[in-house]
C-alpha atoms as a PDB file:
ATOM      1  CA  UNK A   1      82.029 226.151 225.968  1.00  0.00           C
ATOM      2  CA  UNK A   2      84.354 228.749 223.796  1.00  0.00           C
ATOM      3  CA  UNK A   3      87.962 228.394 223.271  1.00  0.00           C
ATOM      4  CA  UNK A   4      89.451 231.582 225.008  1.00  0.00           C
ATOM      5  CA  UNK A   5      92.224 231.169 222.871  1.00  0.00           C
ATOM      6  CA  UNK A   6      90.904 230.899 219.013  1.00  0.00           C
ATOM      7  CA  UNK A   7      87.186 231.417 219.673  1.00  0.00           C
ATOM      8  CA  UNK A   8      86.155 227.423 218.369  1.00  0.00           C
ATOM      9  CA  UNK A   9      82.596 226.325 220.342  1.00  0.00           C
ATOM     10  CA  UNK A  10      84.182 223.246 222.308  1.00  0.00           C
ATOM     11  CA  UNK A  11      82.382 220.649 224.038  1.00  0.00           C
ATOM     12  CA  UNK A  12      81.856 221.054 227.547  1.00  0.00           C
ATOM     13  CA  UNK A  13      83.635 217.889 228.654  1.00  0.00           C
ATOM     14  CA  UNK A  14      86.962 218.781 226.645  1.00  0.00           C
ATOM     15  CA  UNK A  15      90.305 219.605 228.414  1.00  0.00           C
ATOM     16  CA  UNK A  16      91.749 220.822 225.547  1.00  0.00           C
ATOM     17  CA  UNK A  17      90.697 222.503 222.153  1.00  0.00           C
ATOM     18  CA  UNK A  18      90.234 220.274 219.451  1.00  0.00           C
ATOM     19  CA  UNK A  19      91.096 223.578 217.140  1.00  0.00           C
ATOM     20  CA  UNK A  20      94.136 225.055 218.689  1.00  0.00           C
ATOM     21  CA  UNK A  21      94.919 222.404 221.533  1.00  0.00           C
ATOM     22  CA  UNK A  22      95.122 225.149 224.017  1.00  0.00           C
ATOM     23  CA  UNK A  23      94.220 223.287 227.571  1.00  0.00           C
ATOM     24  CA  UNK A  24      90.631 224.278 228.327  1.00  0.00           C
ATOM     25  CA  UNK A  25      89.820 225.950 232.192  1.00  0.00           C
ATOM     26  CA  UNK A  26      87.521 223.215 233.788  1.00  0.00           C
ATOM     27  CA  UNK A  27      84.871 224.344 236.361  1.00  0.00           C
ATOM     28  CA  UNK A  28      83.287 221.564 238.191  1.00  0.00           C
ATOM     29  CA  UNK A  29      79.877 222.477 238.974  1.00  0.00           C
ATOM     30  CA  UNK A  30      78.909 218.742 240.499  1.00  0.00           C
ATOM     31  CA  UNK A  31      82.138 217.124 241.835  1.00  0.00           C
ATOM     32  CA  UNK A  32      81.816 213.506 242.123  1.00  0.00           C
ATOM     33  CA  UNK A  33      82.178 211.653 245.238  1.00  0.00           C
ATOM     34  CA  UNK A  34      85.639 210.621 246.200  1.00  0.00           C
ATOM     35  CA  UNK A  35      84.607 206.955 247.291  1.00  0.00           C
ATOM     36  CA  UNK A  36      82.453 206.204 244.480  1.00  0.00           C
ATOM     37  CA  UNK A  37      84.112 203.519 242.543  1.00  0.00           C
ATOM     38  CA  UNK A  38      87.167 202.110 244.984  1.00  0.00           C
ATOM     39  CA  UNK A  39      89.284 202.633 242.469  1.00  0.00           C
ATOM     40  CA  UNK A  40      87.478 200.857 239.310  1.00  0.00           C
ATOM     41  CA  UNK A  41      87.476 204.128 236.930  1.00  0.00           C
ATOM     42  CA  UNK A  42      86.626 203.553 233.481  1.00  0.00           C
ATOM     43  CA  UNK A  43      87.485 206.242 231.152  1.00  0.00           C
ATOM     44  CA  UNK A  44      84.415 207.118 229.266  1.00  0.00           C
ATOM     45  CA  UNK A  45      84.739 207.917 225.295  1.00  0.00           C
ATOM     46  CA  UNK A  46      85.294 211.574 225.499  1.00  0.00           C
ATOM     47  CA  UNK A  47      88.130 211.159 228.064  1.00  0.00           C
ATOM     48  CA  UNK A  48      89.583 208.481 225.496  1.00  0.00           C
ATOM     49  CA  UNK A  49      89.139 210.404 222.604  1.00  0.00           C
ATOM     50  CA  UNK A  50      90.889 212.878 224.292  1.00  0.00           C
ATOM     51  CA  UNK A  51      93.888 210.929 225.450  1.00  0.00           C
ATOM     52  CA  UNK A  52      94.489 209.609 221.723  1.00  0.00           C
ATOM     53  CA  UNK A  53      94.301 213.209 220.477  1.00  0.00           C
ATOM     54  CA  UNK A  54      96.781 213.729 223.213  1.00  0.00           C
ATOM     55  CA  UNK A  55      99.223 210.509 222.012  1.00  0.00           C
ATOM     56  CA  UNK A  56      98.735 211.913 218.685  1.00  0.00           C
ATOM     57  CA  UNK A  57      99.948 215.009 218.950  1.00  0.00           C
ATOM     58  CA  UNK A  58     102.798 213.502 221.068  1.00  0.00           C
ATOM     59  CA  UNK A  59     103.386 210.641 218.623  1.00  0.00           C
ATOM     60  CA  UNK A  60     103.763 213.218 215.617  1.00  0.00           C
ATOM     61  CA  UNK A  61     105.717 216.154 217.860  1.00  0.00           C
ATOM     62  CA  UNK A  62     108.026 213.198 218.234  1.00  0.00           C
ATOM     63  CA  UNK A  63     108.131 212.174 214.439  1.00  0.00           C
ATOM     64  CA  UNK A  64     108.660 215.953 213.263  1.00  0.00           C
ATOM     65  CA  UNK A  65     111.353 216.084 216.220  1.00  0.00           C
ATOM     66  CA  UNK A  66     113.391 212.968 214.725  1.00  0.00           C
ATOM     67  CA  UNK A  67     113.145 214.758 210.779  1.00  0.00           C
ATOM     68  CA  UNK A  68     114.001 217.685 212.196  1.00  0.00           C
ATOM     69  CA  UNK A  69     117.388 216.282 214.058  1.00  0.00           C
ATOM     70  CA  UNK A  70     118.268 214.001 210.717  1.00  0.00           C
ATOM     71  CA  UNK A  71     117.524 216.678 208.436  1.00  0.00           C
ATOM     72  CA  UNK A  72     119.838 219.169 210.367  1.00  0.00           C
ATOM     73  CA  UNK A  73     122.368 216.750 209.862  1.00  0.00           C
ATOM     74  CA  UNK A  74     122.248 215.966 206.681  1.00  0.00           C
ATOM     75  CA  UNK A  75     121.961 219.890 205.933  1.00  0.00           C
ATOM     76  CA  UNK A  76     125.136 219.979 205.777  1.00  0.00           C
ATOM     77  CA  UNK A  77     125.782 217.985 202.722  1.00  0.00           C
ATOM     78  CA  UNK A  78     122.706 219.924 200.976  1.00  0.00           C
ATOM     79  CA  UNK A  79     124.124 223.402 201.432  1.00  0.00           C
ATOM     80  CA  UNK A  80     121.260 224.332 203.591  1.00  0.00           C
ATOM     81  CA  UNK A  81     118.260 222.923 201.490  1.00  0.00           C
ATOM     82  CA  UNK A  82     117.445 220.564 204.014  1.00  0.00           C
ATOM     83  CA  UNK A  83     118.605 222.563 206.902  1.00  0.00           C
ATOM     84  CA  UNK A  84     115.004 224.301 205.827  1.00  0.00           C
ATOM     85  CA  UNK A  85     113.476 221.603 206.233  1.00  0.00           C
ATOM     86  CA  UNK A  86     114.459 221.175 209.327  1.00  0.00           C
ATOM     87  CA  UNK A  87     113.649 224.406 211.016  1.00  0.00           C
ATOM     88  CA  UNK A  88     110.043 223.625 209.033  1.00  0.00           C
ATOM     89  CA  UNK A  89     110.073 220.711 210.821  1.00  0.00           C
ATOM     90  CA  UNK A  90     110.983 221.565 214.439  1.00  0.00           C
ATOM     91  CA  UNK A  91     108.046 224.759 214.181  1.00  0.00           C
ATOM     92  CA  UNK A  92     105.664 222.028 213.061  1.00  0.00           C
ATOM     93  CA  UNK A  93     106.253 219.780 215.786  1.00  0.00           C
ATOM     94  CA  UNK A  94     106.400 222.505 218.359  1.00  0.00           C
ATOM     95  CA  UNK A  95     103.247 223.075 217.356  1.00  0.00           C
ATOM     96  CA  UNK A  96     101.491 219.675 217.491  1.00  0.00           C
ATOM     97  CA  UNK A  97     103.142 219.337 221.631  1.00  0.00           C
ATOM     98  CA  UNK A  98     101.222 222.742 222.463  1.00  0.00           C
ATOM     99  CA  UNK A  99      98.252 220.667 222.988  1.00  0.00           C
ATOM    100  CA  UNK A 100     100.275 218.291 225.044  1.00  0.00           C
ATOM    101  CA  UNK A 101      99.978 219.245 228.980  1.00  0.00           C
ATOM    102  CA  UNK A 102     103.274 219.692 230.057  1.00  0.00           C
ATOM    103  CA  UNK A 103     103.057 217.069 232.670  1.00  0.00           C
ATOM    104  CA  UNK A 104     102.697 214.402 230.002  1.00  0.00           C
ATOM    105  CA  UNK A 105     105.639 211.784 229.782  1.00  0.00           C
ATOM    106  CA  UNK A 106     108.057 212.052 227.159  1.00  0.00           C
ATOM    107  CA  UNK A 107     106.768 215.256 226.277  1.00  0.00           C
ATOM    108  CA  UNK A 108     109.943 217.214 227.183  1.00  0.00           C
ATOM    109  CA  UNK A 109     111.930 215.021 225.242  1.00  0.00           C
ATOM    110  CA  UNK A 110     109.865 215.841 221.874  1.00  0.00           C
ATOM    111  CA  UNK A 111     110.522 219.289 222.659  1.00  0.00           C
ATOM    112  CA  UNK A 112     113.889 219.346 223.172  1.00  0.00           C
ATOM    113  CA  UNK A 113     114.256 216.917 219.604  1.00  0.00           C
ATOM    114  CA  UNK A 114     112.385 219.968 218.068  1.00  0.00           C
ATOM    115  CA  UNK A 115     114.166 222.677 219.602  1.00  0.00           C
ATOM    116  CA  UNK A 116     117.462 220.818 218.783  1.00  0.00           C
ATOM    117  CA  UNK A 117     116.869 220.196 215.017  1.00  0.00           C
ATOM    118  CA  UNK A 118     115.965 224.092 214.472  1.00  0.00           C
ATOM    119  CA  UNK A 119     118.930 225.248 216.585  1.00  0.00           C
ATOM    120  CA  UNK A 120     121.134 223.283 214.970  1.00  0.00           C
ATOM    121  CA  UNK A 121     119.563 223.494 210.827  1.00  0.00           C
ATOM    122  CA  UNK A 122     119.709 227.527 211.993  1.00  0.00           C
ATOM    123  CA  UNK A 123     123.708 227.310 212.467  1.00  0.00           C
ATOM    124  CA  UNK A 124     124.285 225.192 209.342  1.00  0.00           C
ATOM    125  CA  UNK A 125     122.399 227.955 207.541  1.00  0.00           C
ATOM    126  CA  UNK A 126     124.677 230.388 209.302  1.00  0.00           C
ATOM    127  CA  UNK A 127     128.037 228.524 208.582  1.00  0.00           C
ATOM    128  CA  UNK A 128     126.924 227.798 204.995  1.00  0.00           C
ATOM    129  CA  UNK A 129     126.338 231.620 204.316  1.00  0.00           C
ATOM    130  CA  UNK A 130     129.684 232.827 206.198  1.00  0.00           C
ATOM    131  CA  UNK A 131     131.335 230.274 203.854  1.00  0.00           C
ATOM    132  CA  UNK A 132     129.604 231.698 200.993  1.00  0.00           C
ATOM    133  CA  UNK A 133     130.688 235.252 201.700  1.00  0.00           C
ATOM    134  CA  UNK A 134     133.973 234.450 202.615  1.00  0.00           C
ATOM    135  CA  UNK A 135     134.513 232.387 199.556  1.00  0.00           C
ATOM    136  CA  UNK A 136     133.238 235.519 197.849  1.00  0.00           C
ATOM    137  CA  UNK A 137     135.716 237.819 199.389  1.00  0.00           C
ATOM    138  CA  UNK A 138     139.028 235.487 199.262  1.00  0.00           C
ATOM    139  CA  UNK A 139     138.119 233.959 195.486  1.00  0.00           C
ATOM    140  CA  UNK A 140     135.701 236.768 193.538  1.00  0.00           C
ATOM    141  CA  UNK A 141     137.007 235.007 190.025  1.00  0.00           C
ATOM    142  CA  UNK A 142     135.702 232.059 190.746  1.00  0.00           C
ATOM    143  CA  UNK A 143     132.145 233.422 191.351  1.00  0.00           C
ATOM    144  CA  UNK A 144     132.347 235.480 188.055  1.00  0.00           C
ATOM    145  CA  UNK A 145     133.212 232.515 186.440  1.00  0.00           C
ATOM    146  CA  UNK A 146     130.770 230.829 187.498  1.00  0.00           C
ATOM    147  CA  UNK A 147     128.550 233.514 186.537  1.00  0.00           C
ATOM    148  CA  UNK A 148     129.739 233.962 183.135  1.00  0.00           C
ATOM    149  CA  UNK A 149     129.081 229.752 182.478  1.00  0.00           C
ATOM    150  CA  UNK A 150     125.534 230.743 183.226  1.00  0.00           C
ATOM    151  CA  UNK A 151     125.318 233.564 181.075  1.00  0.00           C
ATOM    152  CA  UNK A 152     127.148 231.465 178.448  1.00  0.00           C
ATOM    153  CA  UNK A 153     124.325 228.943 178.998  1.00  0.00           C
ATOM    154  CA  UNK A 154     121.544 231.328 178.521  1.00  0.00           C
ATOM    155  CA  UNK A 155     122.859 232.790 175.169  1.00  0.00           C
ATOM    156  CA  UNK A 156     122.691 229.295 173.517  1.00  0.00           C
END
């Protein structure tokens, strides 16, 4: 089977891409009885394999969801180096919860970690630079001056 999505040769029993994690259409040829096992279904190792890469890209959507939330806090403090992070962060774990069907538990709650820690690193950013340019406006001799102690530092 191909990946309609990024091209990859996928194995026929995948549901999703092992590449890109895009969910994979399915086409039953031989459906299997309905009464065959009353109830006693064991997973084989392809459908385990694919629920752990599942968990694991839930586990680290999660992980980059929780950086992303405590980096756009501590942004703040950083002047907005870790409020890059943090937007790095939330992409990143978007990412990894594409290839999480969106039926999956808990996987609304990663996304909404994710989506949270890049809104809210993108309005530190914002309120950092509007503090910047208004401190620019109101005090321009403070800026010069600081200017002028780095040219001082770069003619010793």
């Amino acid at each position: 089977m191909i990946c309609k999505a990024c091209g990859e040769v996928v194995p026929d029993n995948s549901l999703y891409c092992p590449q890109c994690g895009v969910p994979l259409d399915k086409v039953d040829a031989d459906p299997a009885p309905a009464s065959g096992n009353n109830g006693n279904y064991k997973a084989t190792n392809n459908d385990q394999e694919e629920m752990a890469f599942i968990q694991s890209r839930l586990n680290s959507g999660r992980l980059y969801g929780v950086i992303s939330i405590v980096c756009s806090i501590l942004g703040l403090g950083s002047f907005g180096a870790l409020d890059i992070v943090a937007v790095i962060c939330g992409y990143l774990g978007l990412k990894q919860l594409k290839a999480v069907p969106d039926t999956y538990p808990d996987k609304h709650t990663a996304v909404t970690l994710n989506r949270a820690g890049i809104i809210c690193s993108a309005g530190f950013i914002i309120l950092i630079g509007l503090f910047v340019l208004i401190a620019l406006l109101a005090f321009p001799w403070i800026f010069a001056s600081i200017a002028g102690f780095f040219a001082g530092l770069l003619m010793i």
